[in-house]
Protein backbone atom coordinates (compact mmCIF):
# COMPACT_ATOMS: atom_id res chain seq x y z
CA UNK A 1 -19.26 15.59 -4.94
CA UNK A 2 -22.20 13.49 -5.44
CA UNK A 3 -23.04 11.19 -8.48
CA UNK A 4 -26.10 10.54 -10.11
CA UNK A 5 -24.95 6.91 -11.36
CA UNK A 6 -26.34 5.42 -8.31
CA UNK A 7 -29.84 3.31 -7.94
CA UNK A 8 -30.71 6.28 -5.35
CA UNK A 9 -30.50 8.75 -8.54
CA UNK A 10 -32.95 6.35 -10.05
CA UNK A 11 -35.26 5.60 -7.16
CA UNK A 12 -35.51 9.46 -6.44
CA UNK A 13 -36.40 9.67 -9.84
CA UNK A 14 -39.31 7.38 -9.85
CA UNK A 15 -40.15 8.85 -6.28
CA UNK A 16 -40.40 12.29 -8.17
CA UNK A 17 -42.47 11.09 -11.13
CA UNK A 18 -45.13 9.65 -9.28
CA UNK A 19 -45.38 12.66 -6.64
CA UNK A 20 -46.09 14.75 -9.01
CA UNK A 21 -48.25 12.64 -10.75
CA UNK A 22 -50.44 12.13 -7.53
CA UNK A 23 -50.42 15.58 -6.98
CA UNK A 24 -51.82 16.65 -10.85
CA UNK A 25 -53.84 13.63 -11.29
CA UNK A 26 -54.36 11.97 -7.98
CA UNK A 27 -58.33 13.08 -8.20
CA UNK A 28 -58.22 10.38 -10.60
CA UNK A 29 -57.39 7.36 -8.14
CA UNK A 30 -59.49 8.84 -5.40
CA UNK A 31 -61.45 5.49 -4.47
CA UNK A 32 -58.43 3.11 -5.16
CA UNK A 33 -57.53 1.03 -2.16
CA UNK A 34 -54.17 2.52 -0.52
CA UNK A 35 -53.03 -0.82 -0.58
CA UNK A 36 -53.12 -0.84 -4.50
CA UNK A 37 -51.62 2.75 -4.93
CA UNK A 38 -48.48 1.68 -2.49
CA UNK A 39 -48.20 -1.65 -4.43
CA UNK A 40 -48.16 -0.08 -7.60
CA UNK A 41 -45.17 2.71 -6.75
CA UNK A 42 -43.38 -0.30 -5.14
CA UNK A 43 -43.05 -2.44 -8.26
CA UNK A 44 -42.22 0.95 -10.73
CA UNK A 45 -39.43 1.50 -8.31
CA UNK A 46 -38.22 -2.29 -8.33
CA UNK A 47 -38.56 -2.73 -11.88
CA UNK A 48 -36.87 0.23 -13.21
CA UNK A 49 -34.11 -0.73 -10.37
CA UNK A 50 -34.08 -3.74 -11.92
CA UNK A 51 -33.85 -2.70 -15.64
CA UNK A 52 -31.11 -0.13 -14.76
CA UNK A 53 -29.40 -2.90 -13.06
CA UNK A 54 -29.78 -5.38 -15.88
CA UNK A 55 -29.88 -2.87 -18.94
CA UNK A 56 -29.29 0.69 -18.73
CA UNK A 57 -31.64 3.84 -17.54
CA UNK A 58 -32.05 5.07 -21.12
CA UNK A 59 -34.12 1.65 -21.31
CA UNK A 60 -35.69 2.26 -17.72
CA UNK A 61 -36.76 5.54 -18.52
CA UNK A 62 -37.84 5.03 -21.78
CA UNK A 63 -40.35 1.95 -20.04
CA UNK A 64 -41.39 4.64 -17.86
CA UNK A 65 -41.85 7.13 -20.82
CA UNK A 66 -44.38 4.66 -22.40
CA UNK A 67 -46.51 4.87 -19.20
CA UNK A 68 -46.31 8.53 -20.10
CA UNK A 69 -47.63 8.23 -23.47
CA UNK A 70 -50.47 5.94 -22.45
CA UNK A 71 -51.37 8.18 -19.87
CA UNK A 72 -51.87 11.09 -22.42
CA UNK A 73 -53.21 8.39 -24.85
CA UNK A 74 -55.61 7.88 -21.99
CA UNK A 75 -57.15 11.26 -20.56
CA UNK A 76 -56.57 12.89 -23.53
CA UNK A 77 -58.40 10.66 -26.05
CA UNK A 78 -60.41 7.64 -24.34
CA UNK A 79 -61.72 10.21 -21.46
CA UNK A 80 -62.90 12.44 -23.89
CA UNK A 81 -64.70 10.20 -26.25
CA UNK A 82 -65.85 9.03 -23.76
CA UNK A 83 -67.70 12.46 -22.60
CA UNK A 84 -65.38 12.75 -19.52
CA UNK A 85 -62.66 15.88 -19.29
CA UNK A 86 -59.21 13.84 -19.39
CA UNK A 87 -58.08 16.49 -16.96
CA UNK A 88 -61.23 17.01 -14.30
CA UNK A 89 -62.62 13.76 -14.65
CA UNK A 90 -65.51 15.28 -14.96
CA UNK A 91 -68.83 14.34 -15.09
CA UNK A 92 -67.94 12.03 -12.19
CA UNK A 93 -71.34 10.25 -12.68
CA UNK A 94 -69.77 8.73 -16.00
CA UNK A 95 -65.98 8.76 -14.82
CA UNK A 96 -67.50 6.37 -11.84
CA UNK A 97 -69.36 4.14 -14.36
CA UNK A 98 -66.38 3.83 -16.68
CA UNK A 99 -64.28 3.08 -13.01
CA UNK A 100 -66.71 0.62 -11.78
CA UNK A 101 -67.22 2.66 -8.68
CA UNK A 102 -70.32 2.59 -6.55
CA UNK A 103 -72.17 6.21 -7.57
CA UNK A 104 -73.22 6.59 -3.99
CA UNK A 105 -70.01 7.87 -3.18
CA UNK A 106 -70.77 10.58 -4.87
CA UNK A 107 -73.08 11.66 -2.33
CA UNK A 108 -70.53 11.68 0.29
């Protein structure tokens, strides 16, 4: 039978998070350097390692719960009063600004 007290459990876990995150949100990130993207799914996944190693995963996934919560905090309150949809990003014009993306990619 297979157990899910293992650091695999854990790492699958993270893996799982962030592909669905990239797949609902990843519109979001779309002029990020890959480089920045992979470097930023590497660290979640050694840091939660490391707090389930060191602590517990209730404390692991409640750090990874906060990033949750400050997502939503995010697109749903900042985007918006900022006059961009939280879930389109939408106008991109002023989702680019806020970024500090160059505008001509938008003609691409």
């Amino acid at each position: 039978m297979w157990n899910i007290n293992t650091y695999w459990f854990d790492f699958a876990m993270v893996s799982l998070i962030y592909a669905i995150g990239n797949i609902v949100m990843g519109h979001f990130e779309e002029h990020t350097p890959k480089w920045r993207r992979i470097l930023k799914y590497l660290l979640t996944i050694v840091v939660v390692i490391l707090i389930v190693h060191y602590s517990n995963r209730y404390f692991a996934y409640g750090f990874l719960s906060l990033f949750f919560l400050f997502a939503i905090y995010i697109h749903g309150y900042v985007l918006p009063k900022k006059g961009i949809n939280g879930l389109t990003g939408e106008p991109k014009d002023k989702y680019y600004e806020l970024r500090g993306w160059d505008k001509e990619k938008l003609k691409r």
